[in-house]
C-alpha atoms as a PDB file:
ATOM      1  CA  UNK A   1       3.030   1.799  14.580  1.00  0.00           C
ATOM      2  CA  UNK A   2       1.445   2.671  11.394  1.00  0.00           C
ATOM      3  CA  UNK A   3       2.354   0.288   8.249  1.00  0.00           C
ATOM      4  CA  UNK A   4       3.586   3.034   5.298  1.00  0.00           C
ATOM      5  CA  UNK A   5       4.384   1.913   1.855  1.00  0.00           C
ATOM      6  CA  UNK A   6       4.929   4.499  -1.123  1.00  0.00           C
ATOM      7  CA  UNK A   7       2.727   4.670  -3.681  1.00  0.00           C
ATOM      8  CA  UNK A   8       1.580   6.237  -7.124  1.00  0.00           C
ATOM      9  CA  UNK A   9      -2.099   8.067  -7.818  1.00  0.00           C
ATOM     10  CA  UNK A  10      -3.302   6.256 -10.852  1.00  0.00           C
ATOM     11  CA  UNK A  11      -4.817   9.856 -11.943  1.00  0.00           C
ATOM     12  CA  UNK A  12      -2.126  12.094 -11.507  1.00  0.00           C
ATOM     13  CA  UNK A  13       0.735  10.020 -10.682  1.00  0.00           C
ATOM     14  CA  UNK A  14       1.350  11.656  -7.614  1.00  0.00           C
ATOM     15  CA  UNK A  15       3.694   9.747  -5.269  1.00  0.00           C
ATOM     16  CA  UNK A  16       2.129   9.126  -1.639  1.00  0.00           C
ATOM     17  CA  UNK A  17       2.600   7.566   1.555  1.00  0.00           C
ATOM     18  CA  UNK A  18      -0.346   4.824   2.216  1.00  0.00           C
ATOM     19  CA  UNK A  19      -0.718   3.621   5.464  1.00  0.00           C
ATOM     20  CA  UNK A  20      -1.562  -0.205   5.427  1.00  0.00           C
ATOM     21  CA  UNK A  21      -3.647  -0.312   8.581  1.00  0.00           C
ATOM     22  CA  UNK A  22      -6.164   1.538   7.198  1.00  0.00           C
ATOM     23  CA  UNK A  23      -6.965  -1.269   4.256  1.00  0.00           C
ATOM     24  CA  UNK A  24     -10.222  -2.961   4.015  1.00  0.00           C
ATOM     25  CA  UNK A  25      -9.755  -4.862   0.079  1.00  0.00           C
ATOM     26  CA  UNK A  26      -7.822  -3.901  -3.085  1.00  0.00           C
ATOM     27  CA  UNK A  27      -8.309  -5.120  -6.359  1.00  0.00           C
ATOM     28  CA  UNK A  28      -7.201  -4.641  -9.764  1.00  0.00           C
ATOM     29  CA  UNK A  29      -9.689  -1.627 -11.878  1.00  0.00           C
ATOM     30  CA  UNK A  30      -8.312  -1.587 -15.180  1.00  0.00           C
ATOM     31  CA  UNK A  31      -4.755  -0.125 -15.498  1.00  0.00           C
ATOM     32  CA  UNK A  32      -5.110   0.477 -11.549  1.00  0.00           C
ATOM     33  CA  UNK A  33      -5.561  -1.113  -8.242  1.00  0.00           C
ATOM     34  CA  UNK A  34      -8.613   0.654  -6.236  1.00  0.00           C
ATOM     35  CA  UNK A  35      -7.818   0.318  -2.527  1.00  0.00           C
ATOM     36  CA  UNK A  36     -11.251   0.304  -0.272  1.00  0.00           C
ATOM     37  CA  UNK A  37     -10.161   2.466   3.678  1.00  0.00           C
ATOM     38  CA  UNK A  38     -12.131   2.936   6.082  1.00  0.00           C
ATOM     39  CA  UNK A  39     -12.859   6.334   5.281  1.00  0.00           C
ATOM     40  CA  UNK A  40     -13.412   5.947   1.200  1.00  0.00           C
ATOM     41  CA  UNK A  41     -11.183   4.706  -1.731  1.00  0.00           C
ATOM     42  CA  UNK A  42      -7.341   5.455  -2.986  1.00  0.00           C
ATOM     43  CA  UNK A  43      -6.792   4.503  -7.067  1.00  0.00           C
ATOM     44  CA  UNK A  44      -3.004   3.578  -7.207  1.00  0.00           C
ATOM     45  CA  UNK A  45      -0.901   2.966 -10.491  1.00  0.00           C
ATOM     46  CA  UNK A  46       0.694  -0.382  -8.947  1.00  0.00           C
ATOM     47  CA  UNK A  47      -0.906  -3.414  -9.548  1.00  0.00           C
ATOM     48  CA  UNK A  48      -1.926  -5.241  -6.605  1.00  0.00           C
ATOM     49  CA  UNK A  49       1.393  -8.179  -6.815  1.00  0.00           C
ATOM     50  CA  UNK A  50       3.516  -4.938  -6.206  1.00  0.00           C
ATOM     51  CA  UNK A  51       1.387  -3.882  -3.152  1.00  0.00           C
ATOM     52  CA  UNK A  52       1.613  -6.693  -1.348  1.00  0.00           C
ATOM     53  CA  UNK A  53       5.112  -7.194  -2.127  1.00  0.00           C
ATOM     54  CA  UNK A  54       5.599  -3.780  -0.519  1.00  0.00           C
ATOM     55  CA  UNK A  55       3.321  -5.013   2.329  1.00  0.00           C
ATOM     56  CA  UNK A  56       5.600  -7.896   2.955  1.00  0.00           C
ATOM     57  CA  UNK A  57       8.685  -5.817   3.258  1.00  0.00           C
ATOM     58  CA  UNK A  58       7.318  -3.641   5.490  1.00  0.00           C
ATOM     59  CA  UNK A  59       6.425  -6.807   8.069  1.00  0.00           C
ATOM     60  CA  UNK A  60       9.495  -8.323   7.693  1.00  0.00           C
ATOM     61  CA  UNK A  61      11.718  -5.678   7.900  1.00  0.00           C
ATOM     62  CA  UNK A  62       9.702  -4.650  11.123  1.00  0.00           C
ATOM     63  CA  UNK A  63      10.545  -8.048  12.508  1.00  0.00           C
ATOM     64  CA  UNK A  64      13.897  -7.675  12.609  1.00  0.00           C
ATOM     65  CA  UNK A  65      15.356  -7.605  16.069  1.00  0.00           C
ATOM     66  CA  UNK A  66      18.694  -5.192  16.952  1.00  0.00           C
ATOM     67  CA  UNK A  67      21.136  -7.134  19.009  1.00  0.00           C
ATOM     68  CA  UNK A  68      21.029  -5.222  22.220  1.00  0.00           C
END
């Protein structure tokens, strides 16, 4: 299950969808956050406290457990 958390292009401010699992480092560039992948680099307008409070959301809210 991929790991999605919405973010901003620092460039054009153009909201996306950036899948977690695909993360190798992030840190802060500036007035962005450059985010190494596997396949290249994303620059995002969040700085890298917001990320990773994104991050967290994401795996705790998939921890949760429906009373079946």
């Amino acid at each position: 299950m991929a790991h999605l958390i919405e973010l901003h292009t620092a460039g054009q401010n153009q909201e996306i969808l950036f899948n977690l699992d695909t993360m190798v480092s992030a840190e802060r560039n500036g007035d962005s956050t450059a985010i190494q992948t596997r396949w290249g680099f994303q620059n995002v307008k969040e700085s890298l406290e917001t990320i990773m409070e994104k991050a967290d959301y994401v795996s705790t809210k998939e921890k949760v457990v429906a009373p079946f």
